[in-house]
N, C-alpha and C. Protein backbone atom coordinates (compact mmCIF):
# COMPACT_ATOMS: atom_id res chain seq x y z
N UNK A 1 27.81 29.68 118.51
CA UNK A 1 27.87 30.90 119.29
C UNK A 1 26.54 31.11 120.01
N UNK A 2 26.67 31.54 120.98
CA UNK A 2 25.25 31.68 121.85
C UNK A 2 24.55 32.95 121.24
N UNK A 3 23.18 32.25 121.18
CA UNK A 3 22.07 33.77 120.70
C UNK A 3 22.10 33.84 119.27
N UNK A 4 22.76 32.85 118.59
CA UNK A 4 23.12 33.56 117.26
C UNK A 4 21.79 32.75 116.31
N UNK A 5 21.29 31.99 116.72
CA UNK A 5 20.27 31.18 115.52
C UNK A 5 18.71 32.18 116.16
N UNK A 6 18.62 32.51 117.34
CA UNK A 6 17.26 33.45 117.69
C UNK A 6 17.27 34.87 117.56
N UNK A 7 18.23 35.49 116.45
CA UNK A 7 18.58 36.59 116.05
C UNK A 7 18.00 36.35 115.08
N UNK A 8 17.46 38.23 114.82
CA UNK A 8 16.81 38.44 113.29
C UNK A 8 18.53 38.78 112.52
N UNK A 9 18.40 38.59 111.14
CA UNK A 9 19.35 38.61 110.42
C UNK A 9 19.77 40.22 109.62
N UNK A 10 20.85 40.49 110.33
CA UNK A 10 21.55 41.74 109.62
C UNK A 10 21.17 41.65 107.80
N UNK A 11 21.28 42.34 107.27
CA UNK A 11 20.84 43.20 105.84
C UNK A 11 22.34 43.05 105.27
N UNK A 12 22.76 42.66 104.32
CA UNK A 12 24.11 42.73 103.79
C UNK A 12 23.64 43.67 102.49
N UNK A 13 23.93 44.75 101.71
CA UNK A 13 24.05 45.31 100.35
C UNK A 13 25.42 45.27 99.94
N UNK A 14 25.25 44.43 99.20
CA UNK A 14 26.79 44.76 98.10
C UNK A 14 26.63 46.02 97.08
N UNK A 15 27.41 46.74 97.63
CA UNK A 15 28.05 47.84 96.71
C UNK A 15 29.08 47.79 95.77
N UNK A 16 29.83 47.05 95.53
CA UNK A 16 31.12 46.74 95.19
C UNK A 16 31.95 45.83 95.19
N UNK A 17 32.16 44.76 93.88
CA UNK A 17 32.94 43.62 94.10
C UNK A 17 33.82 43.40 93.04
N UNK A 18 35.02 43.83 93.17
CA UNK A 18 35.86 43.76 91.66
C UNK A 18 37.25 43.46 92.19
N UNK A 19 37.62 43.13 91.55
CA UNK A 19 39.58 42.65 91.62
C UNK A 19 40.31 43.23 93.01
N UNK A 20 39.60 44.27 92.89
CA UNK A 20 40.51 44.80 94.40
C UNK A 20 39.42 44.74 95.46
N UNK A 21 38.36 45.14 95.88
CA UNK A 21 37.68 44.97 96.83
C UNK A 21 36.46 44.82 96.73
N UNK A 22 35.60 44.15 98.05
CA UNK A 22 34.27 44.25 98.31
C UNK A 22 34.00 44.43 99.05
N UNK A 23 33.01 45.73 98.74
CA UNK A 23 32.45 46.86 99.80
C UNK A 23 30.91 46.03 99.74
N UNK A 24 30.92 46.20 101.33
CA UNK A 24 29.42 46.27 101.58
C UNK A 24 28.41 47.09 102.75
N UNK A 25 27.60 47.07 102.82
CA UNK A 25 27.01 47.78 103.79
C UNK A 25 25.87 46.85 104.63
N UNK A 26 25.74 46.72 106.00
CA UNK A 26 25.56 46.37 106.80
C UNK A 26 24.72 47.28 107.25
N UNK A 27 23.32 46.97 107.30
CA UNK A 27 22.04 47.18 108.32
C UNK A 27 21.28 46.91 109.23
N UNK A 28 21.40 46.82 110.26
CA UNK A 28 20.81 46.11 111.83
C UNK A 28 19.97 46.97 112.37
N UNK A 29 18.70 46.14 112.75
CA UNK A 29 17.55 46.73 113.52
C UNK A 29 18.68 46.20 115.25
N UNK A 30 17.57 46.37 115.75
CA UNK A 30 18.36 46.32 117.28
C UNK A 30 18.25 44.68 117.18
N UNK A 31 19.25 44.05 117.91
CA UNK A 31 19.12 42.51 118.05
C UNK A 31 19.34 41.74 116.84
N UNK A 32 19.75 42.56 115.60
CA UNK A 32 20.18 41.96 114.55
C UNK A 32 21.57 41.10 114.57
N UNK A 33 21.95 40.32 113.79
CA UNK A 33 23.56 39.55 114.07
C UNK A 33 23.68 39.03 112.27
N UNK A 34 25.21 39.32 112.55
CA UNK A 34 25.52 38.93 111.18
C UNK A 34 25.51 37.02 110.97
N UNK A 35 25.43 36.51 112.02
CA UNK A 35 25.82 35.17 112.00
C UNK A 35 27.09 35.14 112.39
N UNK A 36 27.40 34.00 113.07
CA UNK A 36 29.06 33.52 113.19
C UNK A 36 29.47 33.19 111.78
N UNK A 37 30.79 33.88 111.76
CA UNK A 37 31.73 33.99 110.54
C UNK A 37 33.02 33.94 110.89
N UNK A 38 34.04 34.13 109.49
CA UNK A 38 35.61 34.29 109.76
C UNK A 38 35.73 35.22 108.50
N UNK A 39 36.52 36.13 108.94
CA UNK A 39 37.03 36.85 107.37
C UNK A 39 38.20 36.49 107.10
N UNK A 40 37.46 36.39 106.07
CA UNK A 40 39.16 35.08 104.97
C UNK A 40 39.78 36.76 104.20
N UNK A 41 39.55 37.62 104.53
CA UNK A 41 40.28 38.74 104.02
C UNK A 41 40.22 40.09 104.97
N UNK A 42 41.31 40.54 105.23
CA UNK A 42 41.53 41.81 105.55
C UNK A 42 40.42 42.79 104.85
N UNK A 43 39.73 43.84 106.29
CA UNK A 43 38.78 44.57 105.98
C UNK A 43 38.77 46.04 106.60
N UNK A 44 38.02 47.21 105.85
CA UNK A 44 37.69 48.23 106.89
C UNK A 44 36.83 48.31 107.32
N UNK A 45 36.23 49.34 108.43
CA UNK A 45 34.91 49.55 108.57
C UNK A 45 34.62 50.63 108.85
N UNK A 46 33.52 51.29 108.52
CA UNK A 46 32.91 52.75 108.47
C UNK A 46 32.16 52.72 108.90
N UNK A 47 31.85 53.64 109.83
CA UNK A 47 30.17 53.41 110.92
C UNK A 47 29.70 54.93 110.02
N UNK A 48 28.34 54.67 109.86
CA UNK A 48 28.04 55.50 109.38
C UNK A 48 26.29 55.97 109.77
N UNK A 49 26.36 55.11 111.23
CA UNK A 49 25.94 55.22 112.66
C UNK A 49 26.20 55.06 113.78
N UNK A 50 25.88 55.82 114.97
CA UNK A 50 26.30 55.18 116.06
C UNK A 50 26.10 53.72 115.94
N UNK A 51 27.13 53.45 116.39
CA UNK A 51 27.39 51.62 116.30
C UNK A 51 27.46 50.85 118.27
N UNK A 52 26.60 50.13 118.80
CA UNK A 52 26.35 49.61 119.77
C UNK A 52 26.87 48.16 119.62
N UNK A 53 28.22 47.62 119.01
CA UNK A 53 28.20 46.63 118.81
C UNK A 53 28.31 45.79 120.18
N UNK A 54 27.91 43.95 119.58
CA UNK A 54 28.06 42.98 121.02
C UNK A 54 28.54 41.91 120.45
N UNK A 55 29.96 41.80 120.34
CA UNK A 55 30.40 41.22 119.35
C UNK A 55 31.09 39.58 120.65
N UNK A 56 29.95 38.45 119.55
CA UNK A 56 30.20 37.01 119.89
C UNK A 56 31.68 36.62 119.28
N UNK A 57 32.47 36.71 120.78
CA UNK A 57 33.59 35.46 119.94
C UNK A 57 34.26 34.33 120.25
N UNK A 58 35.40 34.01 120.37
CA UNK A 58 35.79 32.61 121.16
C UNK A 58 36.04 33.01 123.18
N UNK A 59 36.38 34.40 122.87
CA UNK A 59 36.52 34.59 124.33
C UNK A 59 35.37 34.85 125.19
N UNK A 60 34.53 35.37 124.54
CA UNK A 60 32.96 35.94 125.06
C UNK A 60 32.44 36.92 124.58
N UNK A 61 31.45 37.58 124.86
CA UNK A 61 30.90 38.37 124.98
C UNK A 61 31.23 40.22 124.94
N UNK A 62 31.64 40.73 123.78
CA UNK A 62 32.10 42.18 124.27
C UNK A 62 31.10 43.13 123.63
N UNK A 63 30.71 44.15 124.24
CA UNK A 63 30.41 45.52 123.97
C UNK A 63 31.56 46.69 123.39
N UNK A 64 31.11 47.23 122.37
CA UNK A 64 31.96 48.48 121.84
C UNK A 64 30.86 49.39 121.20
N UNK A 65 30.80 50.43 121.69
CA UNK A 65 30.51 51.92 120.83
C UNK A 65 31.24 52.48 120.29
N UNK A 66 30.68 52.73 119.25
CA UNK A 66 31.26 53.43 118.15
C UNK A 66 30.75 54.73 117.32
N UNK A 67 31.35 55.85 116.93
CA UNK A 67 30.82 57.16 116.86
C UNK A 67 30.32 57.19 115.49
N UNK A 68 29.57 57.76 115.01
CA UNK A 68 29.15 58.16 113.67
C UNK A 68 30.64 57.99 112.75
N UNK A 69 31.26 57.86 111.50
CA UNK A 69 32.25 58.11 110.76
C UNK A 69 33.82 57.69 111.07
N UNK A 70 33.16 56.21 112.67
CA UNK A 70 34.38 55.68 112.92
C UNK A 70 35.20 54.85 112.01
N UNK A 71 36.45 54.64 111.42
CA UNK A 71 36.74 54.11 110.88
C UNK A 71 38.56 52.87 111.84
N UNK A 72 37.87 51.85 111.65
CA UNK A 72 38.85 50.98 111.86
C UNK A 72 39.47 49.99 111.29
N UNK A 73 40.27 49.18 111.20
CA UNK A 73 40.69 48.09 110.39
C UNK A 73 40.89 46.44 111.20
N UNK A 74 41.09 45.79 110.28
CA UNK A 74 41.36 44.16 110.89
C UNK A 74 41.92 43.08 110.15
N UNK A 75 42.53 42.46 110.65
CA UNK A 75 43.08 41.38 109.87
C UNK A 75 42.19 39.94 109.12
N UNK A 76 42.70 39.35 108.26
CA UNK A 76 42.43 38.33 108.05
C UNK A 76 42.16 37.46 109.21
N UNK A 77 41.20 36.29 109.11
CA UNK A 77 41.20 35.46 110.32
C UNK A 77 40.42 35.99 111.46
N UNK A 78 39.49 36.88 111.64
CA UNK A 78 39.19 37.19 112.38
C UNK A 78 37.45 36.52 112.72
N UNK A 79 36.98 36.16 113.45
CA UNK A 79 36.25 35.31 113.54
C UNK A 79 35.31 35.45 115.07
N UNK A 80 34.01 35.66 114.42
CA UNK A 80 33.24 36.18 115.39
C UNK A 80 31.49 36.42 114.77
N UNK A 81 30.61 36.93 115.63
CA UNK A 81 28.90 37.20 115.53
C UNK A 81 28.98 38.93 115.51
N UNK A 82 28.40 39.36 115.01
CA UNK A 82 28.33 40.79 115.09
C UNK A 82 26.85 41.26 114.92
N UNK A 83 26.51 41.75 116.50
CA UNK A 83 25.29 42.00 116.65
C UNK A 83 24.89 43.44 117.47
N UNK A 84 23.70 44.03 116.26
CA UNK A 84 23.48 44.94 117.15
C UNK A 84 22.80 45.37 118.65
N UNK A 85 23.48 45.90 119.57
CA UNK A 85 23.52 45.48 121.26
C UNK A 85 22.81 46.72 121.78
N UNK A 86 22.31 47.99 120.72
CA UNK A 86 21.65 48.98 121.09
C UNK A 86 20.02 48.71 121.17
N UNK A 87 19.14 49.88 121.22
CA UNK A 87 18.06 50.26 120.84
C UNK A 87 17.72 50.64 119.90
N UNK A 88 18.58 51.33 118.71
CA UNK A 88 18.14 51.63 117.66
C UNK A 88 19.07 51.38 116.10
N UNK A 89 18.38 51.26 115.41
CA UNK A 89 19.26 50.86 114.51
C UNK A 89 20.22 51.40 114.07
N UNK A 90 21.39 50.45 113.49
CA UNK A 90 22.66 50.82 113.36
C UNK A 90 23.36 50.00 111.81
N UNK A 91 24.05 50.83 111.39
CA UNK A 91 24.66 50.62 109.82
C UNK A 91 26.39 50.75 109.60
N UNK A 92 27.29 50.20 108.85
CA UNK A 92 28.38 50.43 108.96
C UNK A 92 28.63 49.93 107.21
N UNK A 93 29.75 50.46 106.74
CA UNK A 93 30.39 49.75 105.31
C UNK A 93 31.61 49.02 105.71
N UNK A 94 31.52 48.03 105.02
CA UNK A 94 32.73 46.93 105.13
C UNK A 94 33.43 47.17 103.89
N UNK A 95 34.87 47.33 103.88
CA UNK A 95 35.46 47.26 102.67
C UNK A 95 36.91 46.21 103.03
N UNK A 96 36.46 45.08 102.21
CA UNK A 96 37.39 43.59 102.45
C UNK A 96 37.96 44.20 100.90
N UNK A 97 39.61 44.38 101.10
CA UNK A 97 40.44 44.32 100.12
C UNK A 97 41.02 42.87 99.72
N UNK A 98 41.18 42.34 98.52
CA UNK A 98 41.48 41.08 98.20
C UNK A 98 42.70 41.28 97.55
């Protein structure tokens, strides 16, 4: 994925990993990226900042904002860089149900 090895590296905290899910929380200075990945499990997500995402994937390049306490969902298989595309830092919880 382009940009993704000269990125500083997103903050992962595990909060939570048991039979039914793992929650985590996600911390990005500006220009942070999770790395290219795939989620091998269905997940939510909770912004629990404005979220500036610039999310690397097979098609290109997209921008999405996102409001304080947005909550969305996604499927398995989903496969992509997730980087923060703002000025200031930004945080969200992941909760992958297994």
């Amino acid at each position: 994925m382009p940009g993704y090895s000269a990125r500083p590296p997103a903050i992962p905290t595990l909060l939570v990993d048991d039979a039914v899910v793992r929650v985590t929380r996600w911390d990005f200075e500006p220009g942070a990226a999770t790395g290219h990945h795939v989620h091998g499990m269905g997940y939510v997500v909770v912004t629990m900042t404005e979220c500036e995402f610039l999310i690397e994937d097979a098609t290109g390049e997209h921008r999405l904002k996102r409001p304080v306490g947005e909550v969305y969902r996604r499927d398995a298989g989903v496969e992509h860089n997730v980087i923060n595309g703002g000025k200031k830092p930004m945080s969200f919880i992941e909760i992958e149900y297994k």
